[in-house]
C-alpha atoms as a PDB file:
ATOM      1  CA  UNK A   1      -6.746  -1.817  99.224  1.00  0.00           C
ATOM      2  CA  UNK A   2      -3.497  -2.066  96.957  1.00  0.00           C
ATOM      3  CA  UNK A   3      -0.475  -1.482  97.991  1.00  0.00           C
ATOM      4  CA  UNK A   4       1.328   1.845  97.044  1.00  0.00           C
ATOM      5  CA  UNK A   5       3.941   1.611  94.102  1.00  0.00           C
ATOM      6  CA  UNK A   6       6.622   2.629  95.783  1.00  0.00           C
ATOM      7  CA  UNK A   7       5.854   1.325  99.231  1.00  0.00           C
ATOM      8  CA  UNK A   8       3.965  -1.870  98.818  1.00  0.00           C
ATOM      9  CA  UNK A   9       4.236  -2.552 102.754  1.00  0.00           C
ATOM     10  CA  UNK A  10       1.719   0.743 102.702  1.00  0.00           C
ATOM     11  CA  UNK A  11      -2.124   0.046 102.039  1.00  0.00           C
ATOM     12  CA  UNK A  12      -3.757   3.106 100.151  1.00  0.00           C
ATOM     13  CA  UNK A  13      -6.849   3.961  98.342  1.00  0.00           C
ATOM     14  CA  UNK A  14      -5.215   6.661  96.361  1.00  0.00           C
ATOM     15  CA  UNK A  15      -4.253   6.862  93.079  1.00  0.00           C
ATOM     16  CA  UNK A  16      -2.388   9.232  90.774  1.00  0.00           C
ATOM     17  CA  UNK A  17      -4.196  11.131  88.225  1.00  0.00           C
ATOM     18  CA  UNK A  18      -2.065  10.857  85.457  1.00  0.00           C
ATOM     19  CA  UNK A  19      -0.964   7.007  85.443  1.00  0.00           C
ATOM     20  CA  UNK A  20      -3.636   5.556  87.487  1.00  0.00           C
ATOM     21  CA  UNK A  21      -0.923   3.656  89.709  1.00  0.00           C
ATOM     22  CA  UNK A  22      -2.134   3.452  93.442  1.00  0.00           C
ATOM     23  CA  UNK A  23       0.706   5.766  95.766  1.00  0.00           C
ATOM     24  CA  UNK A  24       0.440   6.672  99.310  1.00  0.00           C
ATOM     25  CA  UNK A  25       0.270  10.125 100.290  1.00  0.00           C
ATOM     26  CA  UNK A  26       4.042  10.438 101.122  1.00  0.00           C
ATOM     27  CA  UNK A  27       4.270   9.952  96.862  1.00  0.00           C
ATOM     28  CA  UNK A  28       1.529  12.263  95.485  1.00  0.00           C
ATOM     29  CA  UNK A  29       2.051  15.732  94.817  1.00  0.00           C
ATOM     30  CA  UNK A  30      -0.682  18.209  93.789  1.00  0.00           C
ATOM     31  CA  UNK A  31      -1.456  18.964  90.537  1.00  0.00           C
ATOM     32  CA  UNK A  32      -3.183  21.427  88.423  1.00  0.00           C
ATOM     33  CA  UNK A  33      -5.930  18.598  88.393  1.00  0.00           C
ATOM     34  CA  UNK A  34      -5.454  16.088  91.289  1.00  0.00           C
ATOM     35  CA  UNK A  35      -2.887  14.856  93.045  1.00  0.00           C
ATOM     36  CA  UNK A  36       0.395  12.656  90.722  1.00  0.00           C
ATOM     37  CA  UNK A  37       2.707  10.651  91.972  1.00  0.00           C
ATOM     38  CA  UNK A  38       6.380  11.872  92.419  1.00  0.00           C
ATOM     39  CA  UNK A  39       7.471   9.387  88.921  1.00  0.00           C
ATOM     40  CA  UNK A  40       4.762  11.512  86.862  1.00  0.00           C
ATOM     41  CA  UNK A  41       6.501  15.002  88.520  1.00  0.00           C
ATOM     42  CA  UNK A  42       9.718  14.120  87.715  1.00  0.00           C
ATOM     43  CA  UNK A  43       8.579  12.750  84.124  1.00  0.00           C
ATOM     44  CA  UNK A  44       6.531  16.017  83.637  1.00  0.00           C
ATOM     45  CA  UNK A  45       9.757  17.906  84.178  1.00  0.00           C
ATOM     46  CA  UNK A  46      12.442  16.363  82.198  1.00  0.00           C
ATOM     47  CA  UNK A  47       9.402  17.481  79.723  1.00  0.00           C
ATOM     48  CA  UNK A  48       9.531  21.100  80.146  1.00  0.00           C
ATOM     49  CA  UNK A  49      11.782  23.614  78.544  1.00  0.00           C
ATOM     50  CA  UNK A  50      13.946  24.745  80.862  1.00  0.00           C
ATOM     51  CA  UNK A  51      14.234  28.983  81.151  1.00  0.00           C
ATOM     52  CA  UNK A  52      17.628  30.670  80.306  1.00  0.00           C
ATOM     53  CA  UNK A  53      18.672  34.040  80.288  1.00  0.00           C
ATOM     54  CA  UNK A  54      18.955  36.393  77.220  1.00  0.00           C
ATOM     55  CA  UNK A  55      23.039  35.364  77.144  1.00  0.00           C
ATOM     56  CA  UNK A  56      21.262  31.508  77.348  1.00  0.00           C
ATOM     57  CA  UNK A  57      22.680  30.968  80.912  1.00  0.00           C
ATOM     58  CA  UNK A  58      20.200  28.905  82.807  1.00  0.00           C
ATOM     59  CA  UNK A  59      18.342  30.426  85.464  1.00  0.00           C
ATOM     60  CA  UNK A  60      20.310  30.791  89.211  1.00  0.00           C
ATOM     61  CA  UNK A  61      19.198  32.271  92.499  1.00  0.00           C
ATOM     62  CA  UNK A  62      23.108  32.612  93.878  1.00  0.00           C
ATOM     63  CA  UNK A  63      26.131  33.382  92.661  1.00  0.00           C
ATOM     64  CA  UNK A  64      29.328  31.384  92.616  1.00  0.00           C
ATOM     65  CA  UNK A  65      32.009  32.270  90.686  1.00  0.00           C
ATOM     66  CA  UNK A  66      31.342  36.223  92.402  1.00  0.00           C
ATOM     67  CA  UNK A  67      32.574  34.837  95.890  1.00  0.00           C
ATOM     68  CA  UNK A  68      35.340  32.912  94.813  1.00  0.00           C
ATOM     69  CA  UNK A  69      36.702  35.779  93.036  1.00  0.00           C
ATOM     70  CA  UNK A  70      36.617  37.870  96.465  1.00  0.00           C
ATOM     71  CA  UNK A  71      38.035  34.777  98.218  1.00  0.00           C
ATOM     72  CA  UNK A  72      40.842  34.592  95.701  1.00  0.00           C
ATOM     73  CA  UNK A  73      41.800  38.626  95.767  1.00  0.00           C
ATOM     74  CA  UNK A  74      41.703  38.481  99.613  1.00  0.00           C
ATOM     75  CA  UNK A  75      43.620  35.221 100.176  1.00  0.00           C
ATOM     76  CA  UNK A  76      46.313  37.146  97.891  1.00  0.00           C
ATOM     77  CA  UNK A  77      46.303  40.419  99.848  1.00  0.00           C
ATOM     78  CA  UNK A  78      46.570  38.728 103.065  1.00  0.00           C
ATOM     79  CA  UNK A  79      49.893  36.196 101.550  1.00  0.00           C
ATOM     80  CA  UNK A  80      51.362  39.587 100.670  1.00  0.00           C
ATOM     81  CA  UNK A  81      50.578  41.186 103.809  1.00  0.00           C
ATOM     82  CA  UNK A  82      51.787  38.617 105.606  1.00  0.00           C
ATOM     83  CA  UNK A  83      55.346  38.409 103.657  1.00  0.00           C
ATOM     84  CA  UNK A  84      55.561  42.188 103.996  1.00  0.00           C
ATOM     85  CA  UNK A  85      54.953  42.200 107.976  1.00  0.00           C
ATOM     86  CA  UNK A  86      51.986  45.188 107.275  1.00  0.00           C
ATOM     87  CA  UNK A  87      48.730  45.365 105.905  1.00  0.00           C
ATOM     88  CA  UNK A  88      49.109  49.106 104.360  1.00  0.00           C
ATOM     89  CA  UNK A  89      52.361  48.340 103.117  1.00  0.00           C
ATOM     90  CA  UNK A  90      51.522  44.948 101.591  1.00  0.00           C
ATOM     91  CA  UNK A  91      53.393  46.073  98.432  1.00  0.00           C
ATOM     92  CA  UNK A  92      57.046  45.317  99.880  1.00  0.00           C
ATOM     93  CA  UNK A  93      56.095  41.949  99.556  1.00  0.00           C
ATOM     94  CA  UNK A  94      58.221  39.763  97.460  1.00  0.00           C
ATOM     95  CA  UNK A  95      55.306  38.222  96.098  1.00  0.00           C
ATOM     96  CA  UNK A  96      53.978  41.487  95.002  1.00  0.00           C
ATOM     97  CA  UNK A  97      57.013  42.036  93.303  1.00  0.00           C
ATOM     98  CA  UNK A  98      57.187  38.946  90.966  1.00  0.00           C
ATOM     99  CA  UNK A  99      53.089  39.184  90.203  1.00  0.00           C
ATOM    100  CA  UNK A 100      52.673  43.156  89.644  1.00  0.00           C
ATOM    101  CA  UNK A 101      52.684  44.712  86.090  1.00  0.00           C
ATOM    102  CA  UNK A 102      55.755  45.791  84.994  1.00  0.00           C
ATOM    103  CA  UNK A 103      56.214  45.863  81.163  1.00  0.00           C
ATOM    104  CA  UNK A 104      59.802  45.904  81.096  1.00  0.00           C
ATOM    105  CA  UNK A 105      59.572  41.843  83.238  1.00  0.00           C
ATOM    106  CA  UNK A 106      56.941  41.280  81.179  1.00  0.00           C
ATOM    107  CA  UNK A 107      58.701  41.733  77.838  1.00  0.00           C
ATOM    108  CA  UNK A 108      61.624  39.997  79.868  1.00  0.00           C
ATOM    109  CA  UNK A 109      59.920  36.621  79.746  1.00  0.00           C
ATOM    110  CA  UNK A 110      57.542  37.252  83.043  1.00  0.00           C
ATOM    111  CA  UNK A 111      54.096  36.697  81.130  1.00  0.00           C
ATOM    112  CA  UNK A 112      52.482  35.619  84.300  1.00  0.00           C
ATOM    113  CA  UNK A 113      52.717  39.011  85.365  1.00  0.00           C
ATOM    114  CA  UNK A 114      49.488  40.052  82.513  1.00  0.00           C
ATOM    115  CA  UNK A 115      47.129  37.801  84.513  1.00  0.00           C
ATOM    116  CA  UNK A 116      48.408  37.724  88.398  1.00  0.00           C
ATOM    117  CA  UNK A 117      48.810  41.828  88.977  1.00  0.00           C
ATOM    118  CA  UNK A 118      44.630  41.616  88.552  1.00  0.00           C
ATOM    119  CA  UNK A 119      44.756  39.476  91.952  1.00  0.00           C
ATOM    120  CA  UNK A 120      46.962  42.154  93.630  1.00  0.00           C
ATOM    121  CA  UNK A 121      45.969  45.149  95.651  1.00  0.00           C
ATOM    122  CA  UNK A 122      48.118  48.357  97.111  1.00  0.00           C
ATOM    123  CA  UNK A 123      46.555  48.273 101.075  1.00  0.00           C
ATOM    124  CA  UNK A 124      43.109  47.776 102.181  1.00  0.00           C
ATOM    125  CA  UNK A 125      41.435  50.297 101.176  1.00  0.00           C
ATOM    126  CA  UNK A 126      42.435  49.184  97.595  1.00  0.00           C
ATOM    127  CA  UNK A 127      41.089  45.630  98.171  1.00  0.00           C
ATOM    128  CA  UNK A 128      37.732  47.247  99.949  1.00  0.00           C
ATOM    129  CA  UNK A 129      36.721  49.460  96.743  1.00  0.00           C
ATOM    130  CA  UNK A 130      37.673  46.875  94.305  1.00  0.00           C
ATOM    131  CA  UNK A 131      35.633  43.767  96.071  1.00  0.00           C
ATOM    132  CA  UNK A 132      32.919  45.632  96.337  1.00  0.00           C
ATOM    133  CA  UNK A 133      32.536  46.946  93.064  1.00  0.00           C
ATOM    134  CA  UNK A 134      32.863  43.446  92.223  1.00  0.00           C
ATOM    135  CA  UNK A 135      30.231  42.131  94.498  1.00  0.00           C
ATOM    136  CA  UNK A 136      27.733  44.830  93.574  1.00  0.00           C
ATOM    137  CA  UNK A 137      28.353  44.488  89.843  1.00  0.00           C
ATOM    138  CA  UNK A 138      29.196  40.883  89.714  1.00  0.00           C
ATOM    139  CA  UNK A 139      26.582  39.069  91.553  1.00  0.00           C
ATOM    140  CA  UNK A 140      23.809  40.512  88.738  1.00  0.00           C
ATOM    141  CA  UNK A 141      26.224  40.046  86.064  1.00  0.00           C
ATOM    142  CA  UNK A 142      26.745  36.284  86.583  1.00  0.00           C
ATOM    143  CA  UNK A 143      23.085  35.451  86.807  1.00  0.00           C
ATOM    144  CA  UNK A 144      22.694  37.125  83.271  1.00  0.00           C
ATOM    145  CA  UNK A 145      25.717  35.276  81.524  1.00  0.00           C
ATOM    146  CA  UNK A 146      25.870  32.069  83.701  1.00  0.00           C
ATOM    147  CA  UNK A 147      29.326  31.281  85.525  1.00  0.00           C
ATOM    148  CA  UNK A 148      31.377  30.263  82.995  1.00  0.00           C
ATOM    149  CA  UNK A 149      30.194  33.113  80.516  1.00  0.00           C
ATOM    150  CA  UNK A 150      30.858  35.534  83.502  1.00  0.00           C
ATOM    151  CA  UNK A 151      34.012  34.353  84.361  1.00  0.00           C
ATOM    152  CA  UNK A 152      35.003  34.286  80.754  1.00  0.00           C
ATOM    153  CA  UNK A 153      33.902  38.267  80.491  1.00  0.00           C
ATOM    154  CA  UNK A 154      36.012  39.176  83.548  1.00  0.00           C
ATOM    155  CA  UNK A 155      39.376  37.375  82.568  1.00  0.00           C
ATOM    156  CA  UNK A 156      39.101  38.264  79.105  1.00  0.00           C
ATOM    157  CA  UNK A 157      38.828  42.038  80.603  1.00  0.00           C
ATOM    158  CA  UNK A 158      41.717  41.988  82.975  1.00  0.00           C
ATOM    159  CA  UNK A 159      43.571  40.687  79.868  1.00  0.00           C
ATOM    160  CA  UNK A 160      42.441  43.678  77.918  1.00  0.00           C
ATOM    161  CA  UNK A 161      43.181  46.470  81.253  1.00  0.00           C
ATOM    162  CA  UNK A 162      47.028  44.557  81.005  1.00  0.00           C
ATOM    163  CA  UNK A 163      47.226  44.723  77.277  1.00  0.00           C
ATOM    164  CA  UNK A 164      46.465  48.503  77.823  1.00  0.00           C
ATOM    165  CA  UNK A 165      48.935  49.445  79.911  1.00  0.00           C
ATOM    166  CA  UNK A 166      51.665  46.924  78.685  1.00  0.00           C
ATOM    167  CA  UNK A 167      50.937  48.761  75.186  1.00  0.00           C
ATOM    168  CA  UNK A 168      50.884  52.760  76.589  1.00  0.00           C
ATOM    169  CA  UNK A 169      51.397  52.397  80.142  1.00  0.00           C
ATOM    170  CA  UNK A 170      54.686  54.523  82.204  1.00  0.00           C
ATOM    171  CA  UNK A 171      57.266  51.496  81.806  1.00  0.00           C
ATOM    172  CA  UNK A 172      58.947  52.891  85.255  1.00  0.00           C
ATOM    173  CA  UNK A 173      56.348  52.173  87.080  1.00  0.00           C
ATOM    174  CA  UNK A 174      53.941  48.570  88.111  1.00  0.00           C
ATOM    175  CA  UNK A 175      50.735  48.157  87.998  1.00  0.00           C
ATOM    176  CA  UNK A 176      48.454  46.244  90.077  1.00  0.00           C
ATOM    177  CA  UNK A 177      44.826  45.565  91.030  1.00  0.00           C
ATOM    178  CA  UNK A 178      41.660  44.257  89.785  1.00  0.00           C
ATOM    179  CA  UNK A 179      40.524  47.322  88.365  1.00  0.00           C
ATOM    180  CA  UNK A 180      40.375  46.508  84.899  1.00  0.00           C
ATOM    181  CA  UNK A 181      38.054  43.244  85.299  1.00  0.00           C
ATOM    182  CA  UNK A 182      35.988  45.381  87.462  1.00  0.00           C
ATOM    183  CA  UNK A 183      35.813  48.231  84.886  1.00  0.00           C
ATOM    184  CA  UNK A 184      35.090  45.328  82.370  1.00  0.00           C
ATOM    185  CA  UNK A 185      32.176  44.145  84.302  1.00  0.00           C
ATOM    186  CA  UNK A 186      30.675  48.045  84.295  1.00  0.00           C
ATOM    187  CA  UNK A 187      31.227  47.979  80.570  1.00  0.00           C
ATOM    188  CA  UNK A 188      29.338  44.355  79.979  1.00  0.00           C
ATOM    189  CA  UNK A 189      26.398  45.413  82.557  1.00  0.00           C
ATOM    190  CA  UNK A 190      26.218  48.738  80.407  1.00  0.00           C
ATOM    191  CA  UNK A 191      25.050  46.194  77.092  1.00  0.00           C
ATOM    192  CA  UNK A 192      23.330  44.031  79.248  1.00  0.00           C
ATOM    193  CA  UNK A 193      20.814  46.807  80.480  1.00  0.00           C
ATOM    194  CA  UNK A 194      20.556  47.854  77.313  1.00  0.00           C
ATOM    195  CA  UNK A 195      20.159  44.327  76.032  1.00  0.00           C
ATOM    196  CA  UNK A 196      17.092  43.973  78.618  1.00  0.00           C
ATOM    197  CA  UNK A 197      15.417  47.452  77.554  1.00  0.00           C
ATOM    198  CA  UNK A 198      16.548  48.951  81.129  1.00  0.00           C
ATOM    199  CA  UNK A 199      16.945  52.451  81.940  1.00  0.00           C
ATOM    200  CA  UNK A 200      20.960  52.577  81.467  1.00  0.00           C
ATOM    201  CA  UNK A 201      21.238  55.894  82.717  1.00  0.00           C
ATOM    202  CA  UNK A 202      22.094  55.265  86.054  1.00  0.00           C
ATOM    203  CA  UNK A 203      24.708  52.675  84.930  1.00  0.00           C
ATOM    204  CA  UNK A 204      26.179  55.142  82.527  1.00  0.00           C
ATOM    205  CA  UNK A 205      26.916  57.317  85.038  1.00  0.00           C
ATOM    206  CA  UNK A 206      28.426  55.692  87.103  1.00  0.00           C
ATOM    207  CA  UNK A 207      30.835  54.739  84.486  1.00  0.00           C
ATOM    208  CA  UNK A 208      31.144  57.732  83.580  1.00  0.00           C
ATOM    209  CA  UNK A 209      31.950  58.830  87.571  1.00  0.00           C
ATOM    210  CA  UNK A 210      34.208  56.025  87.467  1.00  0.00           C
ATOM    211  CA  UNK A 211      36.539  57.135  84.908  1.00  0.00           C
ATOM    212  CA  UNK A 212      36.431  60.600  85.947  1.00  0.00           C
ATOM    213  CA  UNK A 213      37.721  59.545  88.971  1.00  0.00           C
ATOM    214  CA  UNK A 214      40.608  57.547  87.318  1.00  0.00           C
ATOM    215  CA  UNK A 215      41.742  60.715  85.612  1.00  0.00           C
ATOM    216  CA  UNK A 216      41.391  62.947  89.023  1.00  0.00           C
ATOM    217  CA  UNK A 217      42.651  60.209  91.762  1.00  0.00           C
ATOM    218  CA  UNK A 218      46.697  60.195  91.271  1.00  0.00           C
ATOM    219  CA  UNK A 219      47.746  56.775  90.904  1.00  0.00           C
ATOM    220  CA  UNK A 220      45.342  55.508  90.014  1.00  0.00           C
ATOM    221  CA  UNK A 221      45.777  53.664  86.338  1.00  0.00           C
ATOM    222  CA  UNK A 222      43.475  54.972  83.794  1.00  0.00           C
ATOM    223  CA  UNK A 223      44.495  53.104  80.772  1.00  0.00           C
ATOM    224  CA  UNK A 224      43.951  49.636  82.789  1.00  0.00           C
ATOM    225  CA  UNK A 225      40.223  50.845  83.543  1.00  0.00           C
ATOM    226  CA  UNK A 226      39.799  52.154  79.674  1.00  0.00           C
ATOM    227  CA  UNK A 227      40.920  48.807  78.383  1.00  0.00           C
ATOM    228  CA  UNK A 228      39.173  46.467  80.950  1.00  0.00           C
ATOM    229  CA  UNK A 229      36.387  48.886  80.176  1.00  0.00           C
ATOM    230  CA  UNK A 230      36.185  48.293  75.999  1.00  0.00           C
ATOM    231  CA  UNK A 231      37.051  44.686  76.205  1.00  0.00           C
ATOM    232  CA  UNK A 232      34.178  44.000  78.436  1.00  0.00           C
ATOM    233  CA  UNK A 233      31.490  45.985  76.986  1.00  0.00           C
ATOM    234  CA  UNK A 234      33.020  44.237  73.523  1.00  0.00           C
ATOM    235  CA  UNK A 235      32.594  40.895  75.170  1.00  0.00           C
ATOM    236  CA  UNK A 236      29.372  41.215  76.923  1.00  0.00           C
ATOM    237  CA  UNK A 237      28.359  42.159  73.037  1.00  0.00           C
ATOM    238  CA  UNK A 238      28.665  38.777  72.195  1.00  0.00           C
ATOM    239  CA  UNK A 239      27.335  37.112  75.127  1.00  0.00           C
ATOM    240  CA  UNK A 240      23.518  39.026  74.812  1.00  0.00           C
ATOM    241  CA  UNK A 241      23.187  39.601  71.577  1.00  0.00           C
ATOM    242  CA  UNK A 242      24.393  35.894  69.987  1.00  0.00           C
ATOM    243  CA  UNK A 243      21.012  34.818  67.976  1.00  0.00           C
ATOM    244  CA  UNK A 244      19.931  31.672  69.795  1.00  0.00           C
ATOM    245  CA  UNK A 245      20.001  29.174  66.722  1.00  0.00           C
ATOM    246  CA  UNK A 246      24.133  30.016  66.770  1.00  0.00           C
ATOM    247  CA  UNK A 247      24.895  30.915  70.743  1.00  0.00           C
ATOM    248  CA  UNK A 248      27.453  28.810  71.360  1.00  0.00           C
ATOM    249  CA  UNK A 249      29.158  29.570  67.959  1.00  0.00           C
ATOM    250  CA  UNK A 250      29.080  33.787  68.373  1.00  0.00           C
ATOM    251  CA  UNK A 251      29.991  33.780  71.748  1.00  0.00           C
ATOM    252  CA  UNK A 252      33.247  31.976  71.699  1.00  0.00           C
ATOM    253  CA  UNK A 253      33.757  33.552  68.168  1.00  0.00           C
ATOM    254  CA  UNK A 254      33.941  36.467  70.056  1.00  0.00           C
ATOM    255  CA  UNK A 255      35.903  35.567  73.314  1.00  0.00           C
ATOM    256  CA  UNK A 256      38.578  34.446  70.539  1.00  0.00           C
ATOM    257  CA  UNK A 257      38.548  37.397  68.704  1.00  0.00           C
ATOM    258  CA  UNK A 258      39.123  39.234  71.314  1.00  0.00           C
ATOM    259  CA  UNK A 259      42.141  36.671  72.954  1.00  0.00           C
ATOM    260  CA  UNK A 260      43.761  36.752  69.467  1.00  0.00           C
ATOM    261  CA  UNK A 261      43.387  40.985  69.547  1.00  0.00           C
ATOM    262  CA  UNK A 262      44.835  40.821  72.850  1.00  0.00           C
ATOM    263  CA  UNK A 263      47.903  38.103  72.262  1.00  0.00           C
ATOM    264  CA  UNK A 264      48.435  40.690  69.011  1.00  0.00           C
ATOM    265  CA  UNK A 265      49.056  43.484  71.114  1.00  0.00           C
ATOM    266  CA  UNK A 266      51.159  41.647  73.486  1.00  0.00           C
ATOM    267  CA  UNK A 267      53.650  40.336  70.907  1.00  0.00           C
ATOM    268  CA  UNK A 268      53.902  43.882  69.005  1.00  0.00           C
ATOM    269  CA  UNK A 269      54.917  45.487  72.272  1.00  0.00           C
ATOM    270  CA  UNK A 270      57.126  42.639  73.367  1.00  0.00           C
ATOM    271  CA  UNK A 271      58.916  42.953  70.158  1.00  0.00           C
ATOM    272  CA  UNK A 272      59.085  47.021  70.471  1.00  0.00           C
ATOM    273  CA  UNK A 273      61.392  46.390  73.536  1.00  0.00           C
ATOM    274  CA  UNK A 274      63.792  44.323  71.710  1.00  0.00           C
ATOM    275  CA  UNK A 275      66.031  41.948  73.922  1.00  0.00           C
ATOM    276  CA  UNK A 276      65.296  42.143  77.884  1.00  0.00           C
ATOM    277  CA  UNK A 277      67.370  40.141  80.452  1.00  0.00           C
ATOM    278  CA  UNK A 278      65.458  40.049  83.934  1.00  0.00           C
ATOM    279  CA  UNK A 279      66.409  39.302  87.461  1.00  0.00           C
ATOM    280  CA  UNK A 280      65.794  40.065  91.448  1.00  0.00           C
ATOM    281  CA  UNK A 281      68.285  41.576  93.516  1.00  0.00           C
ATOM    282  CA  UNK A 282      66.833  42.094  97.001  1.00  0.00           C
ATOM    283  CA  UNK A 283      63.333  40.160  95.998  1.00  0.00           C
ATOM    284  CA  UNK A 284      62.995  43.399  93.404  1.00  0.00           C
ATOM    285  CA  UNK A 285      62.909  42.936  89.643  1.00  0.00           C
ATOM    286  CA  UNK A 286      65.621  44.683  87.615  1.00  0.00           C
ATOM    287  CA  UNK A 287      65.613  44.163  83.756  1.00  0.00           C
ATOM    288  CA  UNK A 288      67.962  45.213  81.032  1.00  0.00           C
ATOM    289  CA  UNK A 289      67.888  45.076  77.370  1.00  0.00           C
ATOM    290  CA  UNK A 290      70.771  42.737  75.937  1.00  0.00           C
ATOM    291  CA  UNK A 291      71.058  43.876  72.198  1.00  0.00           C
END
């Protein structure tokens, strides 16, 4: 008997159906017709077209980019519970204070402040709702649109909840929370149910419970949620319905469009505030217009 292919040492009788080339049974694998050896599997393979998702993501069991989100938000409300010596009263953090939404730092020079108040959360129970929203929504989400799509859809949407409330929001008072990439995520699994002929109703309405709730719940910022909420739906637009031949093309197209929207909004309110100076006096902001 010959010795297998990839084991010469081993004597066998078999051979692979497709090539012909003698392989012991540690190197066969069966086959719609016989057994093949593991070189014909893995040429058979690279041969096949490989399934994507309608936003062309290719096909995942588990998420990733979900998890490190929840990692990040937590690892933040634990540094500012820490620095404030109490988990309900995280907010007296100086951390807090330099990454929360204020639009009068923000116009000041404090940019950082559009992107970092999404990482932020006001006690527990604000993390809790907020993380889990984001798991339930998120883990779905990023199988649909692939990680990089996903985490495209929910930065782009925290961009658009701070561009909200930079634009209209109470200038006396920050804002914090991921709120607005979570409402973003409702909007873009709102098209993507539709995109998949799903019954959307029950996604709807939970949206529509959602901002209900932002309108009833005091504090609770309703013009972050509303503009997390468009700029996600907008975004997830893009993502599901890009015509396969141009994908790659209409879905950044999009993401820009919607960055250059955003940066427009930003500079039109910075300039409405005319000159801000901004400083800390006791680890809190204070900013005053010099013109």
């Amino acid at each position: 008997m010959e010795g297998c292919v990839r084991h010469p040492d081993r004597a066998t009788g078999l051979r692979c159906t497709r090539c012909g080339r003698p392989a012991c049974p540690e190197c066969l694998r069966e086959a719609s017709v016989g057994y093949q050896c593991v070189d014909c599997v893995a040429d058979g393979h690279r041969g096949m077209r490989q399934a994507v998702t309608v936003a062309g993501a290719v096909v995942r069991r588990t998420p990733l980019v979900v998890p490190v989100l929840i990692l990040l938000n937590v690892a933040v409300f634990a540094w500012t519970a820490v620095q404030a010596g109490s988990i309900a009263d995280n907010s007296a953090s100086p951390l807090f204070s330099r990454w929360a939404l204020w639009p009068p730092a923000v116009a000041g020079g404090q940019w950082w402040r559009v992107m970092t108040s999404g990482f932020l959360h006001i006690g527990p129970v604000h993390l809790a709702l907020n993380m889990i929203a984001l798991w339930v929504l998120g883990r779905d989400l990023e199988m649909i649109l692939g990680r990089l799509r996903f985490l495209a859809v929910y930065l782009v949407s925290l961009l658009g909840g701070s561009a909200a409330v930079f634009l209209l929001g109470d200038t006396r008072v920050p804002v914090a929370g991921a709120s607005g990439a979570v409402f973003g995520l409702m909007g873009a699994t709102a098209v993507a149910v539709v995109r998949l002929r799903l019954d959307p109703r029950s996604t709807l309405a939970v949206i529509g419970v959602n901002v209900v709730l932002s309108v009833v719940v005091p504090n609770v910022s309703l013009l972050g949620h509303l503009g997390g909420l468009v700029v996600g739906a907008v975004a997830a637009v893009g993502m599901v319905y890009a015509p396969a031949s141009r994908r790659a093309l209409v879905q950044s197209g999009v993401l820009v469009g919607l960055l250059v929207v955003v940066l427009v909004v930003f500079v039109l309110r910075d300039a409405s505030f005319g000159g801000m100076e901004c400083f800390e006096v006791d680890n809190e902001p204070y900013c005053v217009r010099t013109d």
